[in-house]
Protein backbone atom coordinates (compact mmCIF):
# COMPACT_ATOMS: atom_id res chain seq x y z
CA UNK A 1 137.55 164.93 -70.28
CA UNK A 2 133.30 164.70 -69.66
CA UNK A 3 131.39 168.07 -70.60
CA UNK A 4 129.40 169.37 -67.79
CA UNK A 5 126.57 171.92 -68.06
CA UNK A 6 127.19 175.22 -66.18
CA UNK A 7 124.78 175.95 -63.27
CA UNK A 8 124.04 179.16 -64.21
CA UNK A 9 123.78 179.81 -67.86
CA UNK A 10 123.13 175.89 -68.72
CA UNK A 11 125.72 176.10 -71.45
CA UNK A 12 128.55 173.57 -72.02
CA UNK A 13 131.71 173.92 -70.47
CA UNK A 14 134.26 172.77 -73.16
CA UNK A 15 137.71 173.88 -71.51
CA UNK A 16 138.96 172.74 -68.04
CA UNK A 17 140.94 175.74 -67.95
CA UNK A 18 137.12 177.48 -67.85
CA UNK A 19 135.56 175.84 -65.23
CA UNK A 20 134.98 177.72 -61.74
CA UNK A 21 134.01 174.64 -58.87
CA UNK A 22 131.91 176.02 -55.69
CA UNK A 23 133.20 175.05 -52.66
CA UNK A 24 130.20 176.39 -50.44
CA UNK A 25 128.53 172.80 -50.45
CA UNK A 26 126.32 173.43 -53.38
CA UNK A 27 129.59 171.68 -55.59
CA UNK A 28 128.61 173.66 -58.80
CA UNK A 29 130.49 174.06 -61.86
CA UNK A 30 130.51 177.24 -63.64
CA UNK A 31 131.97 179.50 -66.15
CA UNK A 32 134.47 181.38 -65.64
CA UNK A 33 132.29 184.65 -66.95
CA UNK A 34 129.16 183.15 -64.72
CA UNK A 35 131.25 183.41 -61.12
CA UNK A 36 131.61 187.24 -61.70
CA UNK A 37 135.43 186.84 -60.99
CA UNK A 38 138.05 188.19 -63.66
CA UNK A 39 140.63 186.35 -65.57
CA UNK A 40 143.24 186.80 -63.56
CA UNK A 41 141.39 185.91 -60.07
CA UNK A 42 139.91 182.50 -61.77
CA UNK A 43 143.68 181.65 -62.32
CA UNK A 44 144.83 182.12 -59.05
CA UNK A 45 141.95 180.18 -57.64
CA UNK A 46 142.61 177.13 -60.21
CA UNK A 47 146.09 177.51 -59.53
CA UNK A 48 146.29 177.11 -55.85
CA UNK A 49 144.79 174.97 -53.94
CA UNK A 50 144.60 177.23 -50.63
CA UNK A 51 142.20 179.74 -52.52
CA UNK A 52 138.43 178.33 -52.49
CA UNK A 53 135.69 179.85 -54.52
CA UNK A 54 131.64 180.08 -53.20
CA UNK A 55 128.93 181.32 -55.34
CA UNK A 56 126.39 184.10 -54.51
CA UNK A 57 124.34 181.83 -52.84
CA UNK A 58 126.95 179.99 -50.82
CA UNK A 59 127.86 183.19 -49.47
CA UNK A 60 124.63 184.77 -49.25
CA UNK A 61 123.93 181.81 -46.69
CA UNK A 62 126.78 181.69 -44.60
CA UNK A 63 126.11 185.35 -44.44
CA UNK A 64 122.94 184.95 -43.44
CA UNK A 65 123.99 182.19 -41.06
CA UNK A 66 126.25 184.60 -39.37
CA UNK A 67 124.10 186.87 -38.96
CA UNK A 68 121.45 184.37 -37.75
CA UNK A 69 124.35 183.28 -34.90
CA UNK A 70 124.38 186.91 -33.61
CA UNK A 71 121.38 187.74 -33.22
CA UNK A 72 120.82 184.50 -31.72
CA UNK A 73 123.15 185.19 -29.26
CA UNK A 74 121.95 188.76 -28.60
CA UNK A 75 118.60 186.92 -27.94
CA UNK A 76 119.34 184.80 -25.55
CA UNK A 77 120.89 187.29 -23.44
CA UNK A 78 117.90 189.60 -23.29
CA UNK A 79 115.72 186.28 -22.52
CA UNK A 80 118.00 185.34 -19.57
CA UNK A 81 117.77 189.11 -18.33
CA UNK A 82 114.53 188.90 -18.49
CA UNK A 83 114.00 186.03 -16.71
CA UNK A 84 115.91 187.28 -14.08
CA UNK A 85 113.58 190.08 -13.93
CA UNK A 86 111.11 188.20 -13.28
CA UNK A 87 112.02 186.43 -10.70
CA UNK A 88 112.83 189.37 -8.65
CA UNK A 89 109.42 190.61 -9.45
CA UNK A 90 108.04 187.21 -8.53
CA UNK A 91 109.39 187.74 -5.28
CA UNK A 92 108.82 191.13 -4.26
CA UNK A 93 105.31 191.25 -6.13
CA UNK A 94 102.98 189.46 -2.87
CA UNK A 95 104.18 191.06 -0.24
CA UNK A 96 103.93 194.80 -1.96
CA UNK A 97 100.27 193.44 -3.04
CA UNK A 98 99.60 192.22 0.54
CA UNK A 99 100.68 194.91 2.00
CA UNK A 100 98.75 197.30 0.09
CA UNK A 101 95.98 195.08 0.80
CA UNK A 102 95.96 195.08 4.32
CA UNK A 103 96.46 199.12 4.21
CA UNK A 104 93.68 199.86 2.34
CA UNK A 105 91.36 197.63 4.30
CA UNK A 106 92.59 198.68 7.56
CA UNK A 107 91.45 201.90 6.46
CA UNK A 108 88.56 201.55 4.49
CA UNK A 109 86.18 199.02 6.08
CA UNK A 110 85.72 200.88 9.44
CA UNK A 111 84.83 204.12 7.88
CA UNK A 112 82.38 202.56 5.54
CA UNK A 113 80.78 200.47 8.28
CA UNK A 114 80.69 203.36 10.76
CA UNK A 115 78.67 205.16 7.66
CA UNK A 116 76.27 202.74 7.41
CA UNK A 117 75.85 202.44 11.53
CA UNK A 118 75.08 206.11 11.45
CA UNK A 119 71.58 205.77 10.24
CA UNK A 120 70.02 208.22 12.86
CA UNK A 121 72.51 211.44 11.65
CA UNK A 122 71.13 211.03 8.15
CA UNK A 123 74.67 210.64 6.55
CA UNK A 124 74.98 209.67 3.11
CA UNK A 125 77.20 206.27 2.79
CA UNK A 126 80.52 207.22 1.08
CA UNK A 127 80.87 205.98 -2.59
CA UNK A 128 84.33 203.75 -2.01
CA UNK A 129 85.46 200.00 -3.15
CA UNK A 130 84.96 197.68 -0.40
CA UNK A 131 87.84 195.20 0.10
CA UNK A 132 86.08 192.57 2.32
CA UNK A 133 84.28 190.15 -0.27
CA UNK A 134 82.06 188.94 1.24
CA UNK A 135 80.53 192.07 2.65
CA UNK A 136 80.78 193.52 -1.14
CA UNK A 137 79.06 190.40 -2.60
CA UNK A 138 76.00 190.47 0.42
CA UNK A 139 75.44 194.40 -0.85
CA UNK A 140 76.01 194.00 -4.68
CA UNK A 141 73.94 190.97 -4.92
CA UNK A 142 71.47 189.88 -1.75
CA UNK A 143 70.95 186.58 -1.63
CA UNK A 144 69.76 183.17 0.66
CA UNK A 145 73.76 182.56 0.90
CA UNK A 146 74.88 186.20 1.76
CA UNK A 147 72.58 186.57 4.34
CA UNK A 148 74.21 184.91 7.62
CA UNK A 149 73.33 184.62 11.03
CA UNK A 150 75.06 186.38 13.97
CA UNK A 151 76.29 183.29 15.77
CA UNK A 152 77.78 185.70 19.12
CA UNK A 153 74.20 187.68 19.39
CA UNK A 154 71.64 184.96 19.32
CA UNK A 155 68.67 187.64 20.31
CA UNK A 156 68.94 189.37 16.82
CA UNK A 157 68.48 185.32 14.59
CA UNK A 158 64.72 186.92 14.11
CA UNK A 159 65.50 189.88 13.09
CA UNK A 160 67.78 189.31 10.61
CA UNK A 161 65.49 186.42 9.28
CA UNK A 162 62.67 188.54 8.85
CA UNK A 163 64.58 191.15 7.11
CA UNK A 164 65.71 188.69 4.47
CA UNK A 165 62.19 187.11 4.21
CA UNK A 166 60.87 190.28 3.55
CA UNK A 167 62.95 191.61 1.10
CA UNK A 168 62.91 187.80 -1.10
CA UNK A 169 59.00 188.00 -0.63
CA UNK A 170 58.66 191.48 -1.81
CA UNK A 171 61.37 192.05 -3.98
CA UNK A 172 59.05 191.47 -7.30
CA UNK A 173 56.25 193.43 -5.82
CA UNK A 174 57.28 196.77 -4.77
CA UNK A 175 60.60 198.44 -4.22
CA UNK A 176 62.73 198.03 -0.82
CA UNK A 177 62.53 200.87 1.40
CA UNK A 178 65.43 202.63 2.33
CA UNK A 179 65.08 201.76 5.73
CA UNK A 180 64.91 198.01 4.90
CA UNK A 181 68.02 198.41 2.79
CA UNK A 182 69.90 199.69 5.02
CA UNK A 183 69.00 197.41 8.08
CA UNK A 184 69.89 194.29 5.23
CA UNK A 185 73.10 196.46 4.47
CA UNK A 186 73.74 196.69 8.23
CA UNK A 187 73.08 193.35 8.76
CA UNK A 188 75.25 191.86 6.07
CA UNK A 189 78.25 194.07 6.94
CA UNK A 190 78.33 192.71 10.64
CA UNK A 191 77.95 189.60 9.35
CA UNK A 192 81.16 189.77 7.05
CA UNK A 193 83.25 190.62 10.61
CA UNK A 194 82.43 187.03 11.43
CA UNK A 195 83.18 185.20 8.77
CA UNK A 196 86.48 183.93 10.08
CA UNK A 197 84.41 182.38 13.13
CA UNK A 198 81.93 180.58 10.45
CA UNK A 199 78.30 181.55 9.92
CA UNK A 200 74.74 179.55 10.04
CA UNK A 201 73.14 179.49 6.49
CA UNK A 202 69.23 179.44 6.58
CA UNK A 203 69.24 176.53 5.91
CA UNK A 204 71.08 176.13 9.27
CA UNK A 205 74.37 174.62 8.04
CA UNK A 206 77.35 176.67 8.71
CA UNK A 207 79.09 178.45 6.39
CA UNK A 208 82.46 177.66 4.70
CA UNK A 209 85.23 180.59 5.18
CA UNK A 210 85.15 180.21 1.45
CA UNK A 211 86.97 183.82 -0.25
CA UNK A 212 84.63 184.96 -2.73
CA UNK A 213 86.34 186.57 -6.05
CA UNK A 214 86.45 190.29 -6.33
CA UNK A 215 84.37 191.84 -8.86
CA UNK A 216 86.37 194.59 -8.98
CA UNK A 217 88.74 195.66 -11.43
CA UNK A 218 90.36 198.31 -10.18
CA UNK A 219 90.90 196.69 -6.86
CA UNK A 220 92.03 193.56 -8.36
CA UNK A 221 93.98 194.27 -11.25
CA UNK A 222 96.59 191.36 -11.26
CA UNK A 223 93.22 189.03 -11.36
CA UNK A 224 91.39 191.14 -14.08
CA UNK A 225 93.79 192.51 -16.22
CA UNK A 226 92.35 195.45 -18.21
CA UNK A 227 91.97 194.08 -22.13
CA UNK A 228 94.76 195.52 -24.45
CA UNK A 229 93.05 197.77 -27.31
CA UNK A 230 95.48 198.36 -30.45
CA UNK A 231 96.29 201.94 -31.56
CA UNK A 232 96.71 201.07 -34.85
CA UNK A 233 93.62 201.04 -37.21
CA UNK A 234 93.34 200.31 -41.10
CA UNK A 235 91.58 203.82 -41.90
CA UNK A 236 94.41 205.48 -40.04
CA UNK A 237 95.93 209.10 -42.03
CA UNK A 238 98.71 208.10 -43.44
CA UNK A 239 102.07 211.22 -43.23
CA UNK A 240 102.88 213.06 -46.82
CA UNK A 241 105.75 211.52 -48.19
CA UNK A 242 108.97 213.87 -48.72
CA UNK A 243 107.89 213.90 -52.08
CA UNK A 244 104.82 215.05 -52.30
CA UNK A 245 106.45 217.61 -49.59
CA UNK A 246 108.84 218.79 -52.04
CA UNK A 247 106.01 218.91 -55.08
CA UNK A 248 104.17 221.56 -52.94
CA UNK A 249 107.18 223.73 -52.66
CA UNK A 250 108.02 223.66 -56.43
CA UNK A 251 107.08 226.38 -59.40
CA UNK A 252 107.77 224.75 -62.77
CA UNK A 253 108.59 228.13 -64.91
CA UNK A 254 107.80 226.54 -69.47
CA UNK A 255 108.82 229.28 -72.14
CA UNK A 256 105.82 228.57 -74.65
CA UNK A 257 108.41 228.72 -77.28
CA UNK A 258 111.34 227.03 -77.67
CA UNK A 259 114.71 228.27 -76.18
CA UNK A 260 117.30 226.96 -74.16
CA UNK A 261 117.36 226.71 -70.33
CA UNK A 262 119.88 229.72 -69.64
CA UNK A 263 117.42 232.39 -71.43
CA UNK A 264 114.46 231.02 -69.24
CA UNK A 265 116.81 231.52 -66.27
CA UNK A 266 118.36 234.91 -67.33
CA UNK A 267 114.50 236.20 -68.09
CA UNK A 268 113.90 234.82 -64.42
CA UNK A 269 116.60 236.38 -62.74
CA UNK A 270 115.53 240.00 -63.94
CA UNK A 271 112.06 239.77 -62.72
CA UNK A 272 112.38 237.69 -59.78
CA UNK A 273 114.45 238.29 -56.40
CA UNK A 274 115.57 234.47 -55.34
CA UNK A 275 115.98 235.78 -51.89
CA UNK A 276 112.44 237.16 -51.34
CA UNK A 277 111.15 233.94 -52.24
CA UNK A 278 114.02 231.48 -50.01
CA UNK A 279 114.66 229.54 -53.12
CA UNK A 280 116.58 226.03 -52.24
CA UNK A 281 117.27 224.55 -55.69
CA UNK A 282 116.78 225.61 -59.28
CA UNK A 283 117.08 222.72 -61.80
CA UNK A 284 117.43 223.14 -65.76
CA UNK A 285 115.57 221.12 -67.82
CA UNK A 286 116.63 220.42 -71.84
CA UNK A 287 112.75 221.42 -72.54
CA UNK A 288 113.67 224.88 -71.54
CA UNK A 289 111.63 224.43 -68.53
CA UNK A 290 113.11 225.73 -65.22
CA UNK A 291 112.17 223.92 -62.14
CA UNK A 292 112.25 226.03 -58.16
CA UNK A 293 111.81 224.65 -54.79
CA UNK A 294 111.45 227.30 -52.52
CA UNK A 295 111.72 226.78 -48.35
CA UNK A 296 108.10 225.78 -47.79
CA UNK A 297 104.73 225.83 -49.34
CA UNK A 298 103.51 229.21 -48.39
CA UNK A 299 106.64 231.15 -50.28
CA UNK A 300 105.93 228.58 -53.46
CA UNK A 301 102.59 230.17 -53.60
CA UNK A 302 104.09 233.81 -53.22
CA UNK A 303 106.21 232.98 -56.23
CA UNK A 304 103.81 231.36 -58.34
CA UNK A 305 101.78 234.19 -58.11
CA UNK A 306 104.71 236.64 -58.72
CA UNK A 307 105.96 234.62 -61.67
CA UNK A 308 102.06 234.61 -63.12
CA UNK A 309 102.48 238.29 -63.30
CA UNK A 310 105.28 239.15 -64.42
CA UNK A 311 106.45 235.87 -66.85
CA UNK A 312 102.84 235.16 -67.88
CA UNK A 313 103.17 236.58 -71.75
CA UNK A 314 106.25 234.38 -72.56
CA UNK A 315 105.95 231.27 -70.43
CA UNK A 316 103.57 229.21 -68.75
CA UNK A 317 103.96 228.74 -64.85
CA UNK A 318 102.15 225.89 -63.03
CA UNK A 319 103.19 223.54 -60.00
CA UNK A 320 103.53 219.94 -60.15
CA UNK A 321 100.36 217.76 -59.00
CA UNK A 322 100.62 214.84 -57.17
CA UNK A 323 99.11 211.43 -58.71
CA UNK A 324 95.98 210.09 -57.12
CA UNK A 325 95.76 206.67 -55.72
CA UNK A 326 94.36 203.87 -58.59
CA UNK A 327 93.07 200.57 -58.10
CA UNK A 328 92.46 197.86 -60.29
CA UNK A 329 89.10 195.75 -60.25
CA UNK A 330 89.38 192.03 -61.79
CA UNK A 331 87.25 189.23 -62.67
CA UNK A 332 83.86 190.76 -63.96
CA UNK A 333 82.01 189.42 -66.81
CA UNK A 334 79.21 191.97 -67.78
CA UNK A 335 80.68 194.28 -70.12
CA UNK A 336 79.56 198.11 -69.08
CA UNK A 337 80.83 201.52 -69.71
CA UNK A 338 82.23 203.70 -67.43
CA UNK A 339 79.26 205.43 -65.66
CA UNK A 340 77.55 202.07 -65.35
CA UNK A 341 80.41 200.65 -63.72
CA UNK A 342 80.67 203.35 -60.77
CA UNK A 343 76.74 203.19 -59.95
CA UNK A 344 76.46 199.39 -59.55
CA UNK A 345 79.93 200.20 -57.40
CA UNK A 346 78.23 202.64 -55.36
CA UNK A 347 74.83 200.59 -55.22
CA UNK A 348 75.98 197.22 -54.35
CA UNK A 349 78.53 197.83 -52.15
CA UNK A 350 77.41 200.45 -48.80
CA UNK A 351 81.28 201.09 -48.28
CA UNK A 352 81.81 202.65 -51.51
CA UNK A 353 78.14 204.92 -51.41
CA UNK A 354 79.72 208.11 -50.64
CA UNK A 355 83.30 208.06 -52.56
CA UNK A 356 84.29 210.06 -55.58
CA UNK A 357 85.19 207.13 -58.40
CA UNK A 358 87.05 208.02 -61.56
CA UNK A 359 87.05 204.98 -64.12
CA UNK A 360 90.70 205.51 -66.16
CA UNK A 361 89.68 202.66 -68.37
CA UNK A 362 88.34 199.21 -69.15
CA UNK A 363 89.64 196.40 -70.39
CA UNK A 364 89.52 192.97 -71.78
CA UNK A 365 91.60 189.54 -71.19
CA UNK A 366 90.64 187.34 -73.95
CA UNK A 367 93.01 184.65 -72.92
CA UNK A 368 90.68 184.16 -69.92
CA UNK A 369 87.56 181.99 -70.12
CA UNK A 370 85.48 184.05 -68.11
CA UNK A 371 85.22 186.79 -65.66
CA UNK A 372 87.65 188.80 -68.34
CA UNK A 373 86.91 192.45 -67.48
CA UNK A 374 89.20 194.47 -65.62
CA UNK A 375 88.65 198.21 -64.71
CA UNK A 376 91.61 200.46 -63.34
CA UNK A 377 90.22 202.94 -61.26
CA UNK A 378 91.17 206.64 -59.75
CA UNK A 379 90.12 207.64 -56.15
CA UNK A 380 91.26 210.25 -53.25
CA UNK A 381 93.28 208.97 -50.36
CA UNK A 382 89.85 207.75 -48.04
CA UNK A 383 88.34 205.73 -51.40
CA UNK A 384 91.53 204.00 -51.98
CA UNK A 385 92.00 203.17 -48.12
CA UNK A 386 88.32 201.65 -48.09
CA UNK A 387 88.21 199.68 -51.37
CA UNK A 388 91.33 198.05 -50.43
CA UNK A 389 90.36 197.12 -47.00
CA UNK A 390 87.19 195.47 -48.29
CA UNK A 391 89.29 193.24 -50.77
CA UNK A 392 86.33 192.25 -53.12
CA UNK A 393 83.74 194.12 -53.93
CA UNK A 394 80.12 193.25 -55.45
CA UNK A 395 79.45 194.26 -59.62
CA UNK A 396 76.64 193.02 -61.22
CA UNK A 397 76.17 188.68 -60.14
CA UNK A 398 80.40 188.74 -59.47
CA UNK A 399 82.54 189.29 -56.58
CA UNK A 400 85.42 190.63 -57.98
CA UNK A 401 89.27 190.87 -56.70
CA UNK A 402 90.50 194.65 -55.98
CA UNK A 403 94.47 195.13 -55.74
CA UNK A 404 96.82 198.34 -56.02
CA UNK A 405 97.32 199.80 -59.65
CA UNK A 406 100.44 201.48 -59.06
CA UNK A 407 101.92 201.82 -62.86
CA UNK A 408 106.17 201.50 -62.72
CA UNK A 409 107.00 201.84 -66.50
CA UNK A 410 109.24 198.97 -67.62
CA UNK A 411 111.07 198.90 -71.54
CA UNK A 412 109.48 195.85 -73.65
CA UNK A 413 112.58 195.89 -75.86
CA UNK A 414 115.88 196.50 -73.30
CA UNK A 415 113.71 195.51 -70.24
CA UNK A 416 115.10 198.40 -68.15
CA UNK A 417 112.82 201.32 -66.47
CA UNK A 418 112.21 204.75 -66.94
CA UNK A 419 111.79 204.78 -70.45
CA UNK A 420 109.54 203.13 -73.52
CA UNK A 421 109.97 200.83 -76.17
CA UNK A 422 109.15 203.56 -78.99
CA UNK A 423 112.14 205.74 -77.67
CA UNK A 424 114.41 202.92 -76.93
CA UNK A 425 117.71 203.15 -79.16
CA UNK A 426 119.88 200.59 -77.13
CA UNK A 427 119.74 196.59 -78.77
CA UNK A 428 116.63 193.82 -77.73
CA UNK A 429 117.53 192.00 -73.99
CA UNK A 430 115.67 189.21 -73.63
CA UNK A 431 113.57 189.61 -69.78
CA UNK A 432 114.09 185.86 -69.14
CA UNK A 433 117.70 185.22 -69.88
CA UNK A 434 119.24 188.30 -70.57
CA UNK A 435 120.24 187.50 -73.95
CA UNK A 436 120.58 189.76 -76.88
CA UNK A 437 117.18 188.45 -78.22
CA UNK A 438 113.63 189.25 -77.76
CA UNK A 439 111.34 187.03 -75.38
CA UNK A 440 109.58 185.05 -78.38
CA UNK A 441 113.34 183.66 -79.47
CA UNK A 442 114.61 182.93 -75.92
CA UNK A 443 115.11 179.14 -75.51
CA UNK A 444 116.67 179.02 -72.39
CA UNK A 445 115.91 177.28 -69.04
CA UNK A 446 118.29 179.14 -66.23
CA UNK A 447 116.44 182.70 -65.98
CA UNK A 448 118.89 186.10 -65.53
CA UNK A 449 117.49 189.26 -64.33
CA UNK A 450 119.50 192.11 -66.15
CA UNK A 451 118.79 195.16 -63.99
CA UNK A 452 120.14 193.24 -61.04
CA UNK A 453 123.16 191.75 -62.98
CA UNK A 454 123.68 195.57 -64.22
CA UNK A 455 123.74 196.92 -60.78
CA UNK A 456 126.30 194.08 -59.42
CA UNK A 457 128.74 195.18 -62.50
CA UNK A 458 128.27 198.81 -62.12
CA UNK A 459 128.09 199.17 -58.05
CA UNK A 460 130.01 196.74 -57.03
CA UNK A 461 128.76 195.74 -53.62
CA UNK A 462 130.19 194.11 -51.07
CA UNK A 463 129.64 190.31 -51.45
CA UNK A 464 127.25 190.62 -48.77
CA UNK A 465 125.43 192.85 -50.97
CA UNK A 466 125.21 191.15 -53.99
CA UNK A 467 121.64 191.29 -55.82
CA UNK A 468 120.58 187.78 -56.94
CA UNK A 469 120.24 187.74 -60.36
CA UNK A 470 118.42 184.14 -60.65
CA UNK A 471 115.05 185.28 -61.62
CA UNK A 472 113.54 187.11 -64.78
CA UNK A 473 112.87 190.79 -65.20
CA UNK A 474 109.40 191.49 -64.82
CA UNK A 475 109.27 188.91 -61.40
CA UNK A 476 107.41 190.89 -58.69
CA UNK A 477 110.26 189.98 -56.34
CA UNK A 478 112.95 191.92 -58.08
CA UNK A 479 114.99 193.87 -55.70
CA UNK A 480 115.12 196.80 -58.91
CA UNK A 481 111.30 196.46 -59.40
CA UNK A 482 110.70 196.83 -55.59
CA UNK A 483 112.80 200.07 -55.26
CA UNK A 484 111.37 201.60 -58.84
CA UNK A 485 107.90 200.94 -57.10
CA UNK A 486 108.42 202.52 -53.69
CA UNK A 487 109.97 205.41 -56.05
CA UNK A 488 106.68 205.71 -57.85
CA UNK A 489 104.31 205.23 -54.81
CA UNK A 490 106.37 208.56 -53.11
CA UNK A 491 104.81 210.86 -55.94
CA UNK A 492 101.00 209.55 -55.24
CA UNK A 493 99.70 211.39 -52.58
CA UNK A 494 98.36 208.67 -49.76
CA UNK A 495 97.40 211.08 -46.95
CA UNK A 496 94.01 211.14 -45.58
């Protein structure tokens, strides 16, 4: 019997009794303690042959498959509905817009000609859209081609010619009276009612029964659509997380010496009525420190000023802060302190003039070759929001990359979160493999994240729920590091 590697862990498998085949199409081999099944299930599937075993990924792609195939389907259904839709609009669309057409030109035209007949009553001309091109174009924008010729009334050619070689020849030199525009206006409107019989240029050609485009907007809106402007902006204010929500509403009650939890709540409950203050949740800490959320922010400041008062000589009351946005700024080469750093910030770059810049601290990359600065920065909601959206900013002679600095605490010796390495009792994991080594010993290829093979042992998903453990601990990608850093973003207050 030939040795094969296992896919997973790259180890030997000696025993056929301990090999696990895929039958998902990838045609791995593993060990029995690599497929996640138990002893007993990796004898019934080697036992008979009507029982197939798929790996994660096997089934994470026929999952996703499946799921691809709905919504596929769902797709297509709303894309043949709305085609449908628009053929019915297709159809019903010109004769609503020439209908509406023909209204409002039926009804506007003669009342805007009659206006501008009615020279001798003094009447003002009525400020309404014009629907007859031509007529619109010949008042907008006078010209050798707008002016026609009156082909039924062949007394009133000089007329009209005069009235456009005077306004031409004077139109540089002084201002048109109002009686010469409106004789040209007059003109140009009777004009437009004989468009369909064809007008004589000056020139003396006649003129083409040639629509002119609308200029309009309003009138015209399936020809000019109005542009779409986005809502959405980068500088937008950004909510308050439920968090930060629930930080405002909480009094954080410390004895200054040391005691247990129940005297800090007994001393409490004498001098404090829970029900004047519409607590919601009291949580014991193994400080001593007693933690209250009360219904809303206004009755949190009622009771921290109560509790000040009266619990001021034996403990310490104070409410939890929310972080403040950070930001990290790589690649610079000059090394400068920390008040250096923030004026040739402010100086060089106009965005950042006006913001109030904390430096948390400077440091130095010595495995880089140059550039090997980075600063980690501390800004309000607005400086973080415009130092991001510029992406590089300007320090001394380099540009320099800025990114987000948010810190999510990860153990160097088990590789888990929410503690550190100097108060870690529990044996070295290796972040790579998962082994009980530390990263400097670890001389293995496959790579094993061990929160995510934790959670799969622990929880017990579905299969379709299955976290894939192929990757190392500290990858960026890790489902475990991607919830522990939307955790720690919700205590860092964002709003603007």
């Amino acid at each position: 019997m030939t040795t094969v590697a296992c896919n997973v862990c790259s180890m030997k498998i000696v025993s056929e009794n301990d090999r696990i085949y895929c039958f998902g199409g990838c045609d791995q081999i593993l060990h029995t303690r690599c497929s996640d099944l138990s002893d007993a299930a990796a004898k019934a599937v080697r036992e008979n042959n009507a029982l197939q075993y798929m790996c994660f990924a096997c089934r994470k792609k026929q999952t996703s498959l499946n799921d691809f195939q709905k919504q596929f389907t769902q797709l297509a259904k709303k894309v043949d509905e709305l085609f449908d839709c628009i053929d019915k609009i297709n159809l019903t669309l010109p004769n609503l817009v020439r209908a509406e057409f023909e209204k409002n030109n039926a009804a506007l035209l003669p009342s805007v000609l009659s206006a501008l007949s009615d020279k001798s009553r003094g009447c003002s001309v009525p400020s309404v859209a014009v629907f007859e091109s031509s007529a619109a174009a010949a008042v907008d924008k006078p010209s050798y081609a707008n002016v026609v010729r009156d082909s039924d009334d062949l007394n009133s050619k000089g007329k009209k010619r005069k009235a456009a070689d005077d306004l031409n020849t004077n139109r540089q030199k002084r201002k048109v009276s109002s009686e010469d525009s409106a004789m040209f206006t007059r003109d140009a409107a009777e004009s437009a009612n004989n468009t369909s019989e064809g007008g004589l240029l000056r020139s003396g050609k006649r003129r083409n029964n040639v629509q002119l485009p609308m200029n309009n907007p309003i009138s015209t809106p399936l020809l000019q659509p109005l542009p779409f402007v986005s809502c959405q902006s980068p500088c937008s204010p950004q909510r308050k997380s439920s968090t930060i929500m629930k930080m405002e509403q909480t009094v954080l009650i410390k004895p200054n010496a040391a005691q247990p939890a129940d005297a800090t709540k007994s001393d409490i409950c004498e001098k404090l009525d829970p029900i004047e203050f519409a607590v919601k949740e009291l949580r014991m800490k193994e400080s001593g420190e007693v933690v209250i959320r009360c219904e809303n922010q206004h009755l949190a400041s009622k009771l921290f000023k109560a509790a000040t008062d009266r619990l001021s000589e034996k403990y310490t009351v104070s409410t939890p802060k929310p972080l403040k946005p950070r930001l990290k700024i790589v690649g610079f080469s000059k090394s400068m302190n920390e008040e250096k750093l923030v004026d040739c910030l402010k100086k060089q770059n106009q965005a950042a003039s006006s913001l109030d810049i904390q430096v948390i601290r400077i440091t130095c990359n010595d495995k880089r070759k140059s550039n090997q600065m980075t600063a980690i920065l501390e800004t309000d909601a607005r400086g973080f929001d415009v130092l991001m959206n510029l992406e590089r900013v300007i320090l001394a002679w380099d540009r320099c990359r800025v990114t987000e600095a948010t810190d999510v605490g990860r153990c160097f010796n088990c590789s888990e979160y929410g503690h550190k390495a100097a108060a870690c009792a529990k044996p070295p994991c290796c972040p790579k493999c998962s082994g009980d080594h530390k990263i400097d010993q670890c001389q293995e290829d496959a790579k094993k994240c061990v929160n995510c093979h934790q959670f799969n042992t622990k929880r017990q998903p579905p299969p379709d729920e299955l976290l894939d453990v192929t990757h190392s601990s500290w990858s960026s990608d890790c489902p475990i590091y991607q919830k522990q850093l939307k955790k720690a973003r919700q205590r860092i207050d964002f709003s603007i």
